[in-house]
N, C-alpha and C. Protein backbone atom coordinates (compact mmCIF):
# COMPACT_ATOMS: atom_id res chain seq x y z
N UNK A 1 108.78 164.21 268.13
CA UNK A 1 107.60 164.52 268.91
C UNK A 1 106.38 164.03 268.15
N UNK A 2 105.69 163.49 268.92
CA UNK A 2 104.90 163.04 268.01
C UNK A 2 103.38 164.00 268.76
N UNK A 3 102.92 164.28 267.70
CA UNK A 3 101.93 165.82 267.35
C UNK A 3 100.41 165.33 266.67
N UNK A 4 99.62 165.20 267.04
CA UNK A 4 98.01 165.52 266.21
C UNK A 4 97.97 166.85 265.54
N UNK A 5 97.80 166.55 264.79
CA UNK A 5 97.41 167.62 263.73
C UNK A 5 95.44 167.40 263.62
N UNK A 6 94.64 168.80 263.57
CA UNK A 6 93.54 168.54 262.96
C UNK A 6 93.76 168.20 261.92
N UNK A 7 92.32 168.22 261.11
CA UNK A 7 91.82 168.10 260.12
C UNK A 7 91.63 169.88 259.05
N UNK A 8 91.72 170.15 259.73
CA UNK A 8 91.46 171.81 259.22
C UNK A 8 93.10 172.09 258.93
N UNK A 9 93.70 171.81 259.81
CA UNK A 9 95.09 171.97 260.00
C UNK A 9 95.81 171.38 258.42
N UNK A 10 95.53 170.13 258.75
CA UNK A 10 95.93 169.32 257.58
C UNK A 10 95.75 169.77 256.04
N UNK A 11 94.64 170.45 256.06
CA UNK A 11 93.75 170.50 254.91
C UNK A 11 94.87 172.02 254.35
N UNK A 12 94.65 172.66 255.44
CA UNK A 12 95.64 174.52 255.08
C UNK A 12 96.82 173.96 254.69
N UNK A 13 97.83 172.86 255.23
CA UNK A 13 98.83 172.65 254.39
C UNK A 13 98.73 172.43 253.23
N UNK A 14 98.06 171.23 252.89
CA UNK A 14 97.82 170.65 251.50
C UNK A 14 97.39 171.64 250.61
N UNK A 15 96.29 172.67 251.12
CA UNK A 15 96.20 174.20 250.28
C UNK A 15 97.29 174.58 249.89
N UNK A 16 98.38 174.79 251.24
CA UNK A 16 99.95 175.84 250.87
C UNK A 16 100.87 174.80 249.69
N UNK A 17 100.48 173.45 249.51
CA UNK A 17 101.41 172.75 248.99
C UNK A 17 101.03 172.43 247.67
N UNK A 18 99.45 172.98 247.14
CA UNK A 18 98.67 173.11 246.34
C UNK A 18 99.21 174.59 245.42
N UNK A 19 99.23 175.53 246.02
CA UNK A 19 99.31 176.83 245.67
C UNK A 19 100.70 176.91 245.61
N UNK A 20 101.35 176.21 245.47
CA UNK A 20 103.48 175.99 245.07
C UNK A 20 104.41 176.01 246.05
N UNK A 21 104.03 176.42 247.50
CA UNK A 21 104.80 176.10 248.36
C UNK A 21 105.82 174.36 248.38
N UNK A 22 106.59 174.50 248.50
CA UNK A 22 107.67 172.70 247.86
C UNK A 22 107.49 172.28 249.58
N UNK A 23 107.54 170.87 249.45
CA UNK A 23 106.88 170.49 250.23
C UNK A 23 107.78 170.61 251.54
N UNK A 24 109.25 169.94 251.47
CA UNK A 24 110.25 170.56 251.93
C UNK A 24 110.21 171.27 253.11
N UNK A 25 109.66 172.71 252.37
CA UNK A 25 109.54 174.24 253.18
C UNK A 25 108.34 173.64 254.18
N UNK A 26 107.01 172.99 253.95
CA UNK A 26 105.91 172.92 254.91
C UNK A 26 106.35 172.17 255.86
N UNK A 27 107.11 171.25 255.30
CA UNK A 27 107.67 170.05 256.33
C UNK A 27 108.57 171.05 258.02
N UNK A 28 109.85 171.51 257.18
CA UNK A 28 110.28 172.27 257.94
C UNK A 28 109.74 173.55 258.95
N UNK A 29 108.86 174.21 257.84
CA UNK A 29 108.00 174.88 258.67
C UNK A 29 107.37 174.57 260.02
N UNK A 30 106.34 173.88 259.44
CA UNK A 30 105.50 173.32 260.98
C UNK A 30 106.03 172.12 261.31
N UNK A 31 106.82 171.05 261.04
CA UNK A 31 107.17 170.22 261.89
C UNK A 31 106.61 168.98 261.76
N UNK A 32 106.47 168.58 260.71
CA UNK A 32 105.69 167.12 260.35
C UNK A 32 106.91 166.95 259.22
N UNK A 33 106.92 165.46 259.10
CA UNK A 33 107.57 164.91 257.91
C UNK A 33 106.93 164.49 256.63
N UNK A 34 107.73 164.63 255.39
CA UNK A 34 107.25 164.64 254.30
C UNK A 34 106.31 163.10 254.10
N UNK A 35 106.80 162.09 255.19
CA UNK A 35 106.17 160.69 255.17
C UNK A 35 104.37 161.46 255.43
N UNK A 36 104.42 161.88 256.48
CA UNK A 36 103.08 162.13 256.88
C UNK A 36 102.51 163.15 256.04
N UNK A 37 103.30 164.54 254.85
CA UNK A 37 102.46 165.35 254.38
C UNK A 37 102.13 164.30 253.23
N UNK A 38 102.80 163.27 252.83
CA UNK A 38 102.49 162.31 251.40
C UNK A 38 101.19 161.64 252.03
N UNK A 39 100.98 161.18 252.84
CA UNK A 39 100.05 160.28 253.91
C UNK A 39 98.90 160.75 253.93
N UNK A 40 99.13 162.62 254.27
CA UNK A 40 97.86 163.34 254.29
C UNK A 40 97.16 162.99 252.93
N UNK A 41 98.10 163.20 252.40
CA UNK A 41 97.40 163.83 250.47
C UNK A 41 96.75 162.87 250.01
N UNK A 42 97.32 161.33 250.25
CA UNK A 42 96.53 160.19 250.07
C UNK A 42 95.22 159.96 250.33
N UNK A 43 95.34 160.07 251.83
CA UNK A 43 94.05 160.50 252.91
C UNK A 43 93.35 161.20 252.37
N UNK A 44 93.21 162.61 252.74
CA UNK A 44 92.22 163.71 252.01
C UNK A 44 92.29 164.20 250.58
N UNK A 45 92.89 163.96 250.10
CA UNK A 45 92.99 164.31 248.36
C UNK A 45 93.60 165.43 248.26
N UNK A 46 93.86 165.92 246.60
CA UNK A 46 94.00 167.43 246.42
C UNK A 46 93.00 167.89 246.73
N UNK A 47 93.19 169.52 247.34
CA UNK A 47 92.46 170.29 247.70
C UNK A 47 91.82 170.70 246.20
N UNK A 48 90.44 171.11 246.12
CA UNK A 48 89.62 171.44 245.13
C UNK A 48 89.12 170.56 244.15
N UNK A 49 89.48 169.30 244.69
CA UNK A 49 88.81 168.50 243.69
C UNK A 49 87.57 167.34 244.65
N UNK A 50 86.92 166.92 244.70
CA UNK A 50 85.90 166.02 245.38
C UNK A 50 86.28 164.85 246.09
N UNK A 51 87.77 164.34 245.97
CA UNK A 51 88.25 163.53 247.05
C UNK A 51 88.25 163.22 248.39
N UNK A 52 88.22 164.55 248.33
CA UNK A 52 88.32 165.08 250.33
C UNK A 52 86.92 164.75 250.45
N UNK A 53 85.62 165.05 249.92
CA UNK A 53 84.81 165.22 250.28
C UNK A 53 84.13 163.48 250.48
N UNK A 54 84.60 163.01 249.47
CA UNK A 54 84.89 161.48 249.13
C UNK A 54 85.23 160.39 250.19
N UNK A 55 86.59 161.35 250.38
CA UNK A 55 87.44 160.33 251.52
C UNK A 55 86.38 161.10 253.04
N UNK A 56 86.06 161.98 253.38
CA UNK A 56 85.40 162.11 254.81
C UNK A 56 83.91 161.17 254.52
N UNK A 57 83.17 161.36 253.57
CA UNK A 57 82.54 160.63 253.28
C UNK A 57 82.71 158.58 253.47
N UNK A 58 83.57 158.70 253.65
CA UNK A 58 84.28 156.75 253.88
C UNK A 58 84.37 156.96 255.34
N UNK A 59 85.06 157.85 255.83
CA UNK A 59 85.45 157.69 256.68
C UNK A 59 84.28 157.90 257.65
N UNK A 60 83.16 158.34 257.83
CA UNK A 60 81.96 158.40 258.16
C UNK A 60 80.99 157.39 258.55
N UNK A 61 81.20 156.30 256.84
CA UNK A 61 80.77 155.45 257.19
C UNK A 61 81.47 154.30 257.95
N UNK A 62 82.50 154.42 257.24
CA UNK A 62 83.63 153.09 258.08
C UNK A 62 82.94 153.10 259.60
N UNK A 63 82.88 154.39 260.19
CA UNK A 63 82.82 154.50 262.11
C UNK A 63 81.33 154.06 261.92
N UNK A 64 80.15 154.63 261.03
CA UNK A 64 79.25 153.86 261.40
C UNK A 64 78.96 152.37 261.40
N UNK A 65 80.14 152.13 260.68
CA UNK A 65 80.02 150.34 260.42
C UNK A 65 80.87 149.85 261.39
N UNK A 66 81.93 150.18 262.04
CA UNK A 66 81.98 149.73 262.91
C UNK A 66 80.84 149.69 264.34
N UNK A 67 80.51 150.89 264.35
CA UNK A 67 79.31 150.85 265.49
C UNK A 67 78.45 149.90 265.67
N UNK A 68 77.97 150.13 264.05
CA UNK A 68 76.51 149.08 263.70
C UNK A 68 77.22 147.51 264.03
N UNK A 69 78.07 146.77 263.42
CA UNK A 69 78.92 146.09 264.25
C UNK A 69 79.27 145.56 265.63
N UNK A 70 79.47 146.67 266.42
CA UNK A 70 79.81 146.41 267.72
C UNK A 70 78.79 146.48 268.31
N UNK A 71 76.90 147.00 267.85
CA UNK A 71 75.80 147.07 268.20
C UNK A 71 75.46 145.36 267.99
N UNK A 72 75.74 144.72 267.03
CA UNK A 72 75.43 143.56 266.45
C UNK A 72 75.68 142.84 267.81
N UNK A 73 77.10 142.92 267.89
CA UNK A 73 78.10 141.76 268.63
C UNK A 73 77.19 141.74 270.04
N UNK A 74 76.99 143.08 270.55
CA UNK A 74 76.36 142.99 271.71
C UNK A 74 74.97 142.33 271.90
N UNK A 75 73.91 142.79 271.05
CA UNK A 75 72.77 142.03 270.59
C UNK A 75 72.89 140.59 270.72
N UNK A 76 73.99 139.67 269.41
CA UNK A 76 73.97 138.29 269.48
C UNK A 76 74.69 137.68 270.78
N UNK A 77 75.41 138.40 271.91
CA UNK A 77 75.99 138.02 272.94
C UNK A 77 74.30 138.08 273.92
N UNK A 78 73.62 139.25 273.96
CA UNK A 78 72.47 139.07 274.89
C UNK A 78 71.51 137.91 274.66
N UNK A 79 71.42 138.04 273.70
CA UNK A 79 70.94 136.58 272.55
C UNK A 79 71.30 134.79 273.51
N UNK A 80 72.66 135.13 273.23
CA UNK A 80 73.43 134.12 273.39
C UNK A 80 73.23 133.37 275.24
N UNK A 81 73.16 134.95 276.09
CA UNK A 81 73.13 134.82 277.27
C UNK A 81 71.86 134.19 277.86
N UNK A 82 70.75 135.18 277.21
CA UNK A 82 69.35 134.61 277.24
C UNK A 82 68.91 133.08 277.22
N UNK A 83 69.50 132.49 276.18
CA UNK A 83 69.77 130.85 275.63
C UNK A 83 69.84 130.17 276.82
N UNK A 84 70.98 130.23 277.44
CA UNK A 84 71.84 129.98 278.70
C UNK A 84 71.00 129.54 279.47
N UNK A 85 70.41 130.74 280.07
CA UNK A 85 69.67 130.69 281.47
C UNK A 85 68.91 130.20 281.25
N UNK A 86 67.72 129.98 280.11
CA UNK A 86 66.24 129.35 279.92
C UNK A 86 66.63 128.28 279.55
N UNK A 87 68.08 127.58 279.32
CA UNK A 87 68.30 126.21 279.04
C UNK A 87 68.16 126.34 277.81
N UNK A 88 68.06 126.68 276.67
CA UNK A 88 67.34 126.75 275.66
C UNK A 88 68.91 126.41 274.42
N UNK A 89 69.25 125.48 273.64
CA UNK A 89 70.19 125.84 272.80
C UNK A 89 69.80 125.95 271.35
N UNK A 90 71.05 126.73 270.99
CA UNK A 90 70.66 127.21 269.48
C UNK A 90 71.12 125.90 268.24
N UNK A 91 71.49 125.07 268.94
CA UNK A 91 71.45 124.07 268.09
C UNK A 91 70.83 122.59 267.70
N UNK A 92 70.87 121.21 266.98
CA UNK A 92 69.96 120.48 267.37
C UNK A 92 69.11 120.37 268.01
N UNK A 93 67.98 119.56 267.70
CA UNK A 93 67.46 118.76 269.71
C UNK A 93 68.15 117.39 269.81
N UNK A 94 69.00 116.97 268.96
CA UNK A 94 69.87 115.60 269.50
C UNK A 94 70.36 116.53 270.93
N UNK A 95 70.83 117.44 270.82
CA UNK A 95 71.88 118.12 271.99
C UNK A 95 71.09 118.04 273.19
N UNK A 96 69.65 118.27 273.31
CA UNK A 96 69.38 118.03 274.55
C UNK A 96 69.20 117.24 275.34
């Protein structure tokens, strides 16, 4: 079955697997595999140390850089369109 887990969610395991629970038992417990609790830990770090705060921190920006990005693309396409219609090109004047 394939399952979303939050982020809050995620984080209380890695606590229980922090505090000596074997990983094993969490796996079986709730129903995720040890591929994905290793995956988490990568992802968000040990709990109590500044990783997590680190890794949400990336991950924050990553989405704003994609945005800022996909803000770009749209910009140099209106750009591009503008050109078009007024005849106007962005390259040489041999070209015209």
């Amino acid at each position: 079955m394939n399952r979303r887990y939050s982020e809050d969610q995620i984080r209380g395991y890695l606590a229980e697997a922090a505090s000596g629970v074997p990983v094993r038992e969490l796996c079986a417990r709730y129903g995720f595999s040890d591929a994905s609790f290793y995956g988490w830990r990568s992802r968000y770090g040990q709990p109590g140390n500044g990783e997590a705060r680190d890794g949400r921190k990336l991950r924050d920006l990553q989405e704003e850089n994609a945005r800022l990005k996909s803000m770009l693309a749209d910009a140099l396409l209106k750009l591009e369109l503008m050109r078009n219609r007024t005849g106007r090109r962005g390259g040489n004047s041999k070209d015209r």
